[in-house]
PDB file of N, CA and C in Angstrom:
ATOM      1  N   UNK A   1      17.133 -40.197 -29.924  1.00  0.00           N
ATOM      2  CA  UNK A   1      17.560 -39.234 -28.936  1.00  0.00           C
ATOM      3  C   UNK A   1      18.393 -39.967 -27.874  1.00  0.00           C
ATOM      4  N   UNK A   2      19.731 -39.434 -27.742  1.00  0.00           N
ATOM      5  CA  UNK A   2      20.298 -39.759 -26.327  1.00  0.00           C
ATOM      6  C   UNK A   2      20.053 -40.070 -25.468  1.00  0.00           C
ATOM      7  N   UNK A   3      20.673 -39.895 -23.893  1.00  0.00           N
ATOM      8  CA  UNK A   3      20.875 -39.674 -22.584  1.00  0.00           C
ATOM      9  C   UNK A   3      21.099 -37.912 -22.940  1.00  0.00           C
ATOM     10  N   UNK A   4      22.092 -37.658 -23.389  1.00  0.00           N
ATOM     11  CA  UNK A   4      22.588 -36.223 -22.862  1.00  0.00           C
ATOM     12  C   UNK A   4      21.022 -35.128 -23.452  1.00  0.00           C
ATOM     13  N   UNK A   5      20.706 -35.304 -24.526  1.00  0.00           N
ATOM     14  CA  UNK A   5      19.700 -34.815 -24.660  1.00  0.00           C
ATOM     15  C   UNK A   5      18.493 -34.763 -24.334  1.00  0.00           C
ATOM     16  N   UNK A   6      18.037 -35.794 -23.759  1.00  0.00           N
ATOM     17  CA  UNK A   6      16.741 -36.165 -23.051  1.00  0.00           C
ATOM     18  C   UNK A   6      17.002 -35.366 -21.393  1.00  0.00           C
ATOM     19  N   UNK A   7      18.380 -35.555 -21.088  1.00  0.00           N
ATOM     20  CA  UNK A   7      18.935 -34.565 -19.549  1.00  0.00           C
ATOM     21  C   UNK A   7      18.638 -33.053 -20.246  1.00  0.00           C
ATOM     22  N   UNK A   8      19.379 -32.479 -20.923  1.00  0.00           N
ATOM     23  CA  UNK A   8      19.280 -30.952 -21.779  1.00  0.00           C
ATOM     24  C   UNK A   8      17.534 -30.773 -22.064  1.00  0.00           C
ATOM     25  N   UNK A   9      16.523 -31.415 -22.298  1.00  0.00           N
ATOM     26  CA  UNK A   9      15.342 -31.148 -22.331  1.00  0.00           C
ATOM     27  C   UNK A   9      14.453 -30.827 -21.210  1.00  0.00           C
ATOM     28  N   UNK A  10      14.911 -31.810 -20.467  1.00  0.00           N
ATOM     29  CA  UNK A  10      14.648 -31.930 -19.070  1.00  0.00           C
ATOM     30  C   UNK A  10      14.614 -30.870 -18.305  1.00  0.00           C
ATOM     31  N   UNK A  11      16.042 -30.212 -17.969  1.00  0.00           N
ATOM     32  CA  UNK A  11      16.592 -29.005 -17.389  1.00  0.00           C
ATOM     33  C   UNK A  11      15.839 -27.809 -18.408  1.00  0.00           C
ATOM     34  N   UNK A  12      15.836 -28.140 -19.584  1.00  0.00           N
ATOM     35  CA  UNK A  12      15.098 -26.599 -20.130  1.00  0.00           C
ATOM     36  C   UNK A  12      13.553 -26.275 -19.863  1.00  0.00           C
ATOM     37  N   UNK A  13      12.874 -27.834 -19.436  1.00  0.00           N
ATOM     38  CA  UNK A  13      11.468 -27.868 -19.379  1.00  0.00           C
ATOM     39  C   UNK A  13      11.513 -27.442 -17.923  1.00  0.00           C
ATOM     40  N   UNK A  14      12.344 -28.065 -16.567  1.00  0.00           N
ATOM     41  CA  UNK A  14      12.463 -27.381 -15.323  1.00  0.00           C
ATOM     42  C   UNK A  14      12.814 -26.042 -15.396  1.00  0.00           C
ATOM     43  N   UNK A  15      13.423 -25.456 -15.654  1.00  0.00           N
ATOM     44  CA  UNK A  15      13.402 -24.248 -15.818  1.00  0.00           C
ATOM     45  C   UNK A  15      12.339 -23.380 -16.266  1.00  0.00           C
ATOM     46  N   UNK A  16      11.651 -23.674 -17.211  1.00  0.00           N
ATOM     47  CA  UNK A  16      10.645 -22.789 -17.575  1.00  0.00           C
ATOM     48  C   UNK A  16       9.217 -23.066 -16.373  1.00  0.00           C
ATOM     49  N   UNK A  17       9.151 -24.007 -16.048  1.00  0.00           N
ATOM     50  CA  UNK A  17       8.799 -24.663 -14.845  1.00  0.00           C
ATOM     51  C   UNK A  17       8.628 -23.570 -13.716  1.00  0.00           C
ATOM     52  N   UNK A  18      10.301 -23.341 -13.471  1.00  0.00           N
ATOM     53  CA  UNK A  18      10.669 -22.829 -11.938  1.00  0.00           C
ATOM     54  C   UNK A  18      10.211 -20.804 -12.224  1.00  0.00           C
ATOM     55  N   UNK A  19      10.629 -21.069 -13.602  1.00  0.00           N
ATOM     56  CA  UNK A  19      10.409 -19.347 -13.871  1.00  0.00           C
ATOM     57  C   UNK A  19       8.915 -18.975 -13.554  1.00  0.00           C
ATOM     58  N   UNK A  20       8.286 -19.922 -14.124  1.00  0.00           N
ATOM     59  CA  UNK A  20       6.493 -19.881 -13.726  1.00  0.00           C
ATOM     60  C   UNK A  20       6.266 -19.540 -12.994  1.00  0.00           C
ATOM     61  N   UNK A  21       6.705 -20.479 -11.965  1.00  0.00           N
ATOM     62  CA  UNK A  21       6.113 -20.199 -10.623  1.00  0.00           C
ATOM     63  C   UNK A  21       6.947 -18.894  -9.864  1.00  0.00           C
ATOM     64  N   UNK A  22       8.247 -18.562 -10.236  1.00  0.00           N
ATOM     65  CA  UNK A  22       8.765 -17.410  -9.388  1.00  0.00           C
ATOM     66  C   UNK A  22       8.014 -15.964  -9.822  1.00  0.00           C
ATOM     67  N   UNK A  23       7.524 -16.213 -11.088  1.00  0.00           N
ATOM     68  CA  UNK A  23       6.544 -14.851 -11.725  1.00  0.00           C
ATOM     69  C   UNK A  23       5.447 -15.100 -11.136  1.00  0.00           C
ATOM     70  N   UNK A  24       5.025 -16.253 -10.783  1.00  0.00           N
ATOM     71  CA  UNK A  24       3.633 -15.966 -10.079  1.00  0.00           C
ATOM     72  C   UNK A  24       3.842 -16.058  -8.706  1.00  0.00           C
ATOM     73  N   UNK A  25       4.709 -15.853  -7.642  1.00  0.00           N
ATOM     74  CA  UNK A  25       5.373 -16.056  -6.514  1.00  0.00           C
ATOM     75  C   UNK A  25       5.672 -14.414  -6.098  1.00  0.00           C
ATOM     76  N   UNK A  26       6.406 -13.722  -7.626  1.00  0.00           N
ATOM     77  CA  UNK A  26       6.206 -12.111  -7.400  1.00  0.00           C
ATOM     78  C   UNK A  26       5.320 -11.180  -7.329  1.00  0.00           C
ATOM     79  N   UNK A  27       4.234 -11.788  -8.379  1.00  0.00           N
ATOM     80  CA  UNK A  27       2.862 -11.536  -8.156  1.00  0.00           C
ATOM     81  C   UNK A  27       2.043 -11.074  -7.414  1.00  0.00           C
ATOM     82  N   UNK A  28       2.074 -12.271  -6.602  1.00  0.00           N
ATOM     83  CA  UNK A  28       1.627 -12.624  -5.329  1.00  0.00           C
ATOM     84  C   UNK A  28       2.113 -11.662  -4.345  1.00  0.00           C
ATOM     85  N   UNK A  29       3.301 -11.818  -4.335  1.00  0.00           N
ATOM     86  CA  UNK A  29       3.756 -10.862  -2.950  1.00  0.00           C
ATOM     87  C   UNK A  29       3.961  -9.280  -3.240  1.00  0.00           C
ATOM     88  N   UNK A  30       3.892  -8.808  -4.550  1.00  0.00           N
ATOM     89  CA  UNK A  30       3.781  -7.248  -4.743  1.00  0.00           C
ATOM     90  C   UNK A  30       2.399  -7.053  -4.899  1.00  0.00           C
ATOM     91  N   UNK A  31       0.967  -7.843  -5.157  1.00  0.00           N
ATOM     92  CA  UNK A  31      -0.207  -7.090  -5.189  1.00  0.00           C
ATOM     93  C   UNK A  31      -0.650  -6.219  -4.102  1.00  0.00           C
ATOM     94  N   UNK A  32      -0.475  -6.989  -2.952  1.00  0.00           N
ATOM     95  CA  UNK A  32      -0.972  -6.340  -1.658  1.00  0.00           C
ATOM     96  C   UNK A  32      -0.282  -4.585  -1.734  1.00  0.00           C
ATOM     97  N   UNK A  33       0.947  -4.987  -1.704  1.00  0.00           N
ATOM     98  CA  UNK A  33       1.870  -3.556  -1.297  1.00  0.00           C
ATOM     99  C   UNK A  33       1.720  -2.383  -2.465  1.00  0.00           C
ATOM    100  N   UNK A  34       0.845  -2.761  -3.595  1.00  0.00           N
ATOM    101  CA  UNK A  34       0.778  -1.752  -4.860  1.00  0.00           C
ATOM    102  C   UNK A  34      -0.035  -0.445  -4.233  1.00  0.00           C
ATOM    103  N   UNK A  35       0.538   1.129  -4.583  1.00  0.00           N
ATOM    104  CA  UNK A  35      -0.325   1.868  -4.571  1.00  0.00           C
ATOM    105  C   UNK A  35      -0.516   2.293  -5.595  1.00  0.00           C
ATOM    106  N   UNK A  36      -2.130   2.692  -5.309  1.00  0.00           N
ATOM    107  CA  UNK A  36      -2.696   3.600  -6.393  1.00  0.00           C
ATOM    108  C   UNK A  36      -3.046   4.805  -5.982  1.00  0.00           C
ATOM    109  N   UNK A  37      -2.791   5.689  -7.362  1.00  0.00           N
ATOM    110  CA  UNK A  37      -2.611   6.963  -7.613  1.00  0.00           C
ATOM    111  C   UNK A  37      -3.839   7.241  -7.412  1.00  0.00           C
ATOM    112  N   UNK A  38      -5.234   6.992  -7.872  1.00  0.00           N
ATOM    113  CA  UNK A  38      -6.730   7.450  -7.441  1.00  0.00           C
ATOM    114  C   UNK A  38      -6.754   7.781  -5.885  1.00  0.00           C
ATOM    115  N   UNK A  39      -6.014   7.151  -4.974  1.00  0.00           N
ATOM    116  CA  UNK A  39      -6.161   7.392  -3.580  1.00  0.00           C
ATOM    117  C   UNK A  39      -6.180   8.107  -3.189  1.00  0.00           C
ATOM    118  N   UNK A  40      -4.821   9.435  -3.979  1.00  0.00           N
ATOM    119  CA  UNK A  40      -4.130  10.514  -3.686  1.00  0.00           C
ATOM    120  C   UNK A  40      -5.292  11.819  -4.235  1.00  0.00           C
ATOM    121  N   UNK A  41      -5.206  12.847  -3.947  1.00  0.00           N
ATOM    122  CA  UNK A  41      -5.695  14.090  -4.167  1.00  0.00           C
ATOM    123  C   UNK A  41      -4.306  15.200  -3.463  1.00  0.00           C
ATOM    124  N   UNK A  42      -3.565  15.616  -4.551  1.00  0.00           N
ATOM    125  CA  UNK A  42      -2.622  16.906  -4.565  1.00  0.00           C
ATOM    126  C   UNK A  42      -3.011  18.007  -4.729  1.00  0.00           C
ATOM    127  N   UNK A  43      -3.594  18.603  -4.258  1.00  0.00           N
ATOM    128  CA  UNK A  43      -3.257  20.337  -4.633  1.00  0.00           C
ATOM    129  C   UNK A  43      -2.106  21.108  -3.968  1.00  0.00           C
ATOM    130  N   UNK A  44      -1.799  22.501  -3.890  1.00  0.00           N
ATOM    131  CA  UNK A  44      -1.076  23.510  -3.499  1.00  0.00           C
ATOM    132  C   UNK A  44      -1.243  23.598  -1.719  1.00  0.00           C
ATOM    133  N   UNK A  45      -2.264  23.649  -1.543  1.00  0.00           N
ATOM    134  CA  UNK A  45      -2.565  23.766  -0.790  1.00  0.00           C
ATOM    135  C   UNK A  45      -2.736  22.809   0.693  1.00  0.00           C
ATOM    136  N   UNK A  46      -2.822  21.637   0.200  1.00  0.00           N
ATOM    137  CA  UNK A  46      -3.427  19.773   0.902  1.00  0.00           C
ATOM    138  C   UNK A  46      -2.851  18.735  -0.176  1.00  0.00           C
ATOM    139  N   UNK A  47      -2.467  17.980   0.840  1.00  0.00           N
ATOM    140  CA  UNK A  47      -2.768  16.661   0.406  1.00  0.00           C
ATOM    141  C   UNK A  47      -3.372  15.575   0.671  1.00  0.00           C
ATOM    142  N   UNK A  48      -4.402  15.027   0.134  1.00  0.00           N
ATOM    143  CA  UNK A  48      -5.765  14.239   1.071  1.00  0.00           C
ATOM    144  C   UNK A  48      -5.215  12.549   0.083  1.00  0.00           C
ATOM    145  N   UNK A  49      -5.228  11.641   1.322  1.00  0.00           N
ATOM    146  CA  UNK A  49      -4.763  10.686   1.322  1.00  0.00           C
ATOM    147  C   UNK A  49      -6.442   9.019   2.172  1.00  0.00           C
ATOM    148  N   UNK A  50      -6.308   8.380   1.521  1.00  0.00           N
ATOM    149  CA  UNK A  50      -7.014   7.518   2.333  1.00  0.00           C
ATOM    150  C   UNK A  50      -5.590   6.482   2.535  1.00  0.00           C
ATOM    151  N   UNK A  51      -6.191   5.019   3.766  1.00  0.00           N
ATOM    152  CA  UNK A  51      -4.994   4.298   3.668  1.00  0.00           C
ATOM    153  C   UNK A  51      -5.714   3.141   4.722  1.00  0.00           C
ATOM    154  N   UNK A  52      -5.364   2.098   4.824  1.00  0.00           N
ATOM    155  CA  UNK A  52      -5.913   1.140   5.352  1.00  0.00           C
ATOM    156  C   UNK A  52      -5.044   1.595   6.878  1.00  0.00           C
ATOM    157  N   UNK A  53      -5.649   1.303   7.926  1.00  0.00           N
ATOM    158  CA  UNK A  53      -5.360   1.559   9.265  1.00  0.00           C
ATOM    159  C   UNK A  53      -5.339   0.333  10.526  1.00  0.00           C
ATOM    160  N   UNK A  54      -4.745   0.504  11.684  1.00  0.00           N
ATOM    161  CA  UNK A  54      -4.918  -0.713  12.537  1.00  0.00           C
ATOM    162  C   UNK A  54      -5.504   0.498  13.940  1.00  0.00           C
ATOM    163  N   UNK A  55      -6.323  -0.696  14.370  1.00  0.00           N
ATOM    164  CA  UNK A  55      -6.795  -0.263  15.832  1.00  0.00           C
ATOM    165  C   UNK A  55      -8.219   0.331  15.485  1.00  0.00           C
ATOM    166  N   UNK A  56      -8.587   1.169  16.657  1.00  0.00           N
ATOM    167  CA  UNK A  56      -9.852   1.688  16.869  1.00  0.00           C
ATOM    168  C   UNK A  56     -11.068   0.554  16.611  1.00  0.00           C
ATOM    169  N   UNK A  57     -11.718   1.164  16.466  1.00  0.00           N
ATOM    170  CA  UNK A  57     -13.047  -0.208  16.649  1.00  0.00           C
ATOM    171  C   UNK A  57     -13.376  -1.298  15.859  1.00  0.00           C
ATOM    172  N   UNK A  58     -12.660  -0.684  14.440  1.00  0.00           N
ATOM    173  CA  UNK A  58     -12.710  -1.597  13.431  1.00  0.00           C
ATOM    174  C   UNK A  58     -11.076  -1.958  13.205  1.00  0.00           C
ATOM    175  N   UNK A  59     -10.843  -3.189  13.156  1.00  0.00           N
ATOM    176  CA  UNK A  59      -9.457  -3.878  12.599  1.00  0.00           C
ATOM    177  C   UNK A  59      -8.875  -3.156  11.373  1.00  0.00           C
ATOM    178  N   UNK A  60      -8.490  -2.648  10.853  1.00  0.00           N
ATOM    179  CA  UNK A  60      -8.145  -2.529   8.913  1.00  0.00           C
ATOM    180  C   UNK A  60      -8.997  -1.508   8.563  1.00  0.00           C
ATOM    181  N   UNK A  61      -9.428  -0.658   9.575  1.00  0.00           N
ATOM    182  CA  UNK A  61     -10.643   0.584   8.910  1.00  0.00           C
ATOM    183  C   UNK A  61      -9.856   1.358   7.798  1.00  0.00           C
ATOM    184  N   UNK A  62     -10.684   1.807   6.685  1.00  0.00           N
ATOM    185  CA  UNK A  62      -9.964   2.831   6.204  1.00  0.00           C
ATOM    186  C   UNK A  62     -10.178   4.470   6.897  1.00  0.00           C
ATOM    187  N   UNK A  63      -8.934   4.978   7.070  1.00  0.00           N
ATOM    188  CA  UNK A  63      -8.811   6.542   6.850  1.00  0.00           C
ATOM    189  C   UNK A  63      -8.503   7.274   6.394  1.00  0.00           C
ATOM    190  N   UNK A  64      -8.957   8.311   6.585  1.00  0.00           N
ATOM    191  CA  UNK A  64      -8.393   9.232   5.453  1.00  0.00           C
ATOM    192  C   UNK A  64      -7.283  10.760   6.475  1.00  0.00           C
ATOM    193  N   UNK A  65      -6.206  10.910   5.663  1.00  0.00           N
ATOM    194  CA  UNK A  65      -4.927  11.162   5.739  1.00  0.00           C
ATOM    195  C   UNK A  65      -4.874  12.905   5.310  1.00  0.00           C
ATOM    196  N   UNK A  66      -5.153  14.251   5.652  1.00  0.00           N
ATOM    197  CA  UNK A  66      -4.978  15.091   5.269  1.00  0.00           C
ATOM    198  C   UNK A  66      -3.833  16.352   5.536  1.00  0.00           C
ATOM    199  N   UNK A  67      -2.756  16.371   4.895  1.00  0.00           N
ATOM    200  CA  UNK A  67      -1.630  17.248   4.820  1.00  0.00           C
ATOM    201  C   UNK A  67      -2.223  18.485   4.870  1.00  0.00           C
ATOM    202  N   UNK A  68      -2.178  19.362   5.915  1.00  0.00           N
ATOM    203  CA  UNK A  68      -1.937  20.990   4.873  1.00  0.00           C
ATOM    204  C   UNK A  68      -0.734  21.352   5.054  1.00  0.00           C
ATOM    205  N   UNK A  69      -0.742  21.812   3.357  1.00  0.00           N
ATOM    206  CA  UNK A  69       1.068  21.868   3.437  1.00  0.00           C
ATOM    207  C   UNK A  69       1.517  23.451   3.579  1.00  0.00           C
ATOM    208  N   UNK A  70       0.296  24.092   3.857  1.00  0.00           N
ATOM    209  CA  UNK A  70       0.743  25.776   4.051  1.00  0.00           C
ATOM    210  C   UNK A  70       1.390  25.937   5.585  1.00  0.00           C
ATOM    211  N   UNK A  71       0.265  24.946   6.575  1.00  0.00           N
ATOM    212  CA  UNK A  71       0.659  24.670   7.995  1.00  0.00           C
ATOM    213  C   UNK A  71       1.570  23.735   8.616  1.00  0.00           C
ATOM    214  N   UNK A  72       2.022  22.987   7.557  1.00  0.00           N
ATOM    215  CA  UNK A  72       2.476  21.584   8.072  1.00  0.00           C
ATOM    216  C   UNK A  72       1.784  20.967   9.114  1.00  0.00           C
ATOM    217  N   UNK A  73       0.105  20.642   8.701  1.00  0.00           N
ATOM    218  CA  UNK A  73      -0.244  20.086  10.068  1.00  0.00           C
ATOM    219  C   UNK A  73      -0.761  18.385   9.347  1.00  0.00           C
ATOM    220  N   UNK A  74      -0.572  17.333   9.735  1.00  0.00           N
ATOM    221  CA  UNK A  74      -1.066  16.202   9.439  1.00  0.00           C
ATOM    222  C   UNK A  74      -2.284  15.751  10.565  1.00  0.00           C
ATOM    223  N   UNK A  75      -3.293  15.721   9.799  1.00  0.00           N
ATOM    224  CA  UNK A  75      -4.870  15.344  10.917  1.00  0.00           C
ATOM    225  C   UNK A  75      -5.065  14.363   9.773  1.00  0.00           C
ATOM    226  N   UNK A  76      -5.288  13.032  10.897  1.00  0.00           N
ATOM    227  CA  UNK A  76      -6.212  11.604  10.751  1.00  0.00           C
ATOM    228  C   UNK A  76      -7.560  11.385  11.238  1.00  0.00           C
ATOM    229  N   UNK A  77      -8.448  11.324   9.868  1.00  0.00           N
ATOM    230  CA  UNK A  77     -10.204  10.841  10.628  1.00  0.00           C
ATOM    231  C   UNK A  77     -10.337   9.480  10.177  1.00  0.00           C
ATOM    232  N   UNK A  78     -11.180   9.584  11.096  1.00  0.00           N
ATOM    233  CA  UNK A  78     -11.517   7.760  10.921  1.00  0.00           C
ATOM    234  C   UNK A  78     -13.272   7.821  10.640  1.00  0.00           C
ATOM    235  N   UNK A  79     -13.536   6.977  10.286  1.00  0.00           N
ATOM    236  CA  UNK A  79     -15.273   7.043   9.565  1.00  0.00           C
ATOM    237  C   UNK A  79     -15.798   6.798  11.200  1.00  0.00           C
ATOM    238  N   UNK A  80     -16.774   7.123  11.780  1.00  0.00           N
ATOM    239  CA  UNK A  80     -17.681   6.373  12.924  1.00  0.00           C
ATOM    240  C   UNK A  80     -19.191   6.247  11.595  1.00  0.00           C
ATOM    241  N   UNK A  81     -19.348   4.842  11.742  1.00  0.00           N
ATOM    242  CA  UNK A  81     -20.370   4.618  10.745  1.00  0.00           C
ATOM    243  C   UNK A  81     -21.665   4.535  11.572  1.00  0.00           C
ATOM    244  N   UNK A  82     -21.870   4.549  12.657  1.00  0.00           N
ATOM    245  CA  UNK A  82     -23.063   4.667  13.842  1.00  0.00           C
ATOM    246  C   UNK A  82     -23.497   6.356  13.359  1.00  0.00           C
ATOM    247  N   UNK A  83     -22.538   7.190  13.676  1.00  0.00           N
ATOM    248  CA  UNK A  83     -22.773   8.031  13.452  1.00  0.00           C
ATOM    249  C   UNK A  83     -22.812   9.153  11.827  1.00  0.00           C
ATOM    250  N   UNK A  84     -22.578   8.243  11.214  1.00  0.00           N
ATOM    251  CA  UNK A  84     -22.421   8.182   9.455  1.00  0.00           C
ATOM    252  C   UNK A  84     -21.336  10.000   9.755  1.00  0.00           C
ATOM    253  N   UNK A  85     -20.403   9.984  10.053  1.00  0.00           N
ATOM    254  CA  UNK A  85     -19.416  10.797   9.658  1.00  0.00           C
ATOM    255  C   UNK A  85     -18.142  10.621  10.057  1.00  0.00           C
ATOM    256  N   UNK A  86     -17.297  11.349  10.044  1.00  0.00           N
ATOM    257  CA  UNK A  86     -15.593  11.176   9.982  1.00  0.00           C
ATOM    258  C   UNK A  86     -15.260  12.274  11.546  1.00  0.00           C
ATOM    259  N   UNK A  87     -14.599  11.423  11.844  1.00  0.00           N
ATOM    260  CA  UNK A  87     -14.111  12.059  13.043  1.00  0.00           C
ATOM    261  C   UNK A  87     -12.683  12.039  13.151  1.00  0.00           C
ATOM    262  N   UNK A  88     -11.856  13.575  13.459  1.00  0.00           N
ATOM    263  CA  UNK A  88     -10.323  13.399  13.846  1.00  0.00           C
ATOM    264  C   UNK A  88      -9.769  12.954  14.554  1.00  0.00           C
ATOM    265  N   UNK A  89      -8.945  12.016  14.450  1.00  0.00           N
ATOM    266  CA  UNK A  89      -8.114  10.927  15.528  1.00  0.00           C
ATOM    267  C   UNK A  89      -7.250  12.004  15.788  1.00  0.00           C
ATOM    268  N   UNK A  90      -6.382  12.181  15.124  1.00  0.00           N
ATOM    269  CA  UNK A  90      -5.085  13.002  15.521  1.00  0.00           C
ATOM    270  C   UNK A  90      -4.522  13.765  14.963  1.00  0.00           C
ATOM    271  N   UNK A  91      -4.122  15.108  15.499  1.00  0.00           N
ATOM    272  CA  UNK A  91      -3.210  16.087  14.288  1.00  0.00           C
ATOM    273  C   UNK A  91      -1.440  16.231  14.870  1.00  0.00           C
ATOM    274  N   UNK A  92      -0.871  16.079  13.786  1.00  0.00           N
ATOM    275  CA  UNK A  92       0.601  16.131  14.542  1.00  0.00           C
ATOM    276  C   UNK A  92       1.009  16.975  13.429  1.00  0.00           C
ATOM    277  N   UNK A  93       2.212  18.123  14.281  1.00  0.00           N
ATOM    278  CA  UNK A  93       2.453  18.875  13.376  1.00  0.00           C
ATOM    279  C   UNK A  93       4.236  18.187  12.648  1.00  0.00           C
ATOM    280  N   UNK A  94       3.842  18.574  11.726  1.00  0.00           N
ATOM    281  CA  UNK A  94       5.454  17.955  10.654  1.00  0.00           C
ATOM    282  C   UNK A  94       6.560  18.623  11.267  1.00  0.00           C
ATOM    283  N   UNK A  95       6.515  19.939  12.022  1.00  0.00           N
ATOM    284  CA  UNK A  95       7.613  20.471  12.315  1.00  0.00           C
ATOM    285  C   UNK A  95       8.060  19.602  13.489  1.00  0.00           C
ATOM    286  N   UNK A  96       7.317  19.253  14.515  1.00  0.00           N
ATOM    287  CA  UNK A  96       7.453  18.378  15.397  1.00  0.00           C
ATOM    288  C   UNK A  96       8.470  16.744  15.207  1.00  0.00           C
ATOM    289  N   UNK A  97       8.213  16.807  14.538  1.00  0.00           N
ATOM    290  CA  UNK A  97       8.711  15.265  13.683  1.00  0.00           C
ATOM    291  C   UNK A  97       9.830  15.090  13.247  1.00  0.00           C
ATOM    292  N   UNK A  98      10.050  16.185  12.325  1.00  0.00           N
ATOM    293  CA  UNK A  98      11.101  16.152  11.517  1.00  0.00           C
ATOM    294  C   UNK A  98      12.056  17.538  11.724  1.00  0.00           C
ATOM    295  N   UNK A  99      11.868  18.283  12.592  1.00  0.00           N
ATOM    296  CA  UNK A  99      12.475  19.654  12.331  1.00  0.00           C
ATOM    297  C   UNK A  99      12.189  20.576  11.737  1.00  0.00           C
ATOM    298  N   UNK A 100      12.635  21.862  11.843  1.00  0.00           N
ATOM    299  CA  UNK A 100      12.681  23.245  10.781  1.00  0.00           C
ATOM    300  C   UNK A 100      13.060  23.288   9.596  1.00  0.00           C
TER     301      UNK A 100
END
């Protein structure tokens, strides 16, 4: 075996190398941001959503997210686990937001 070929092996073994790690580099940085479809609940009527959250008493609490889409009203509860139930943070209406 050569010079030029022992270089040509080289570069094909770095490469498969660099591809490795950029597939596990994409990996990495799309797991967090993946959603899943189990989260969601669609009907006609609502759309009920959970979602990781910031603030209130807990850092990262989850809440849960409910559309009614007859009213356009969006209301957020947050769990109070002292009190083992869900309480509404906030309702904002969609027309408000976005227009007619």
């Amino acid at each position: 075996m050569n010079r030029i070929q022992t270089a040509c092996f080289c570069l094909i073994a770095s490469a498969f190398v660099l591809c490795a790690i950029l597939v596990v580099r994409v990996d990495q940085q799309s797991a967090p941001n993946a959603a899943h479809a189990d989260q969601v609940i669609a009907m006609p009527a609502f759309t009920m959503m959970t979602a990781r959250t910031r603030g209130g008493q807990d850092d990262g609490e989850e809440s849960l997210f409910v559309l009614d889409n007859n009213a356009g009203v969006l209301v957020v509860y947050a769990p109070n686990v002292g009190r083992k139930q869900i309480e509404p943070i906030q309702g904002i209406r969609m027309a408000d937001i976005f227009g007619k």
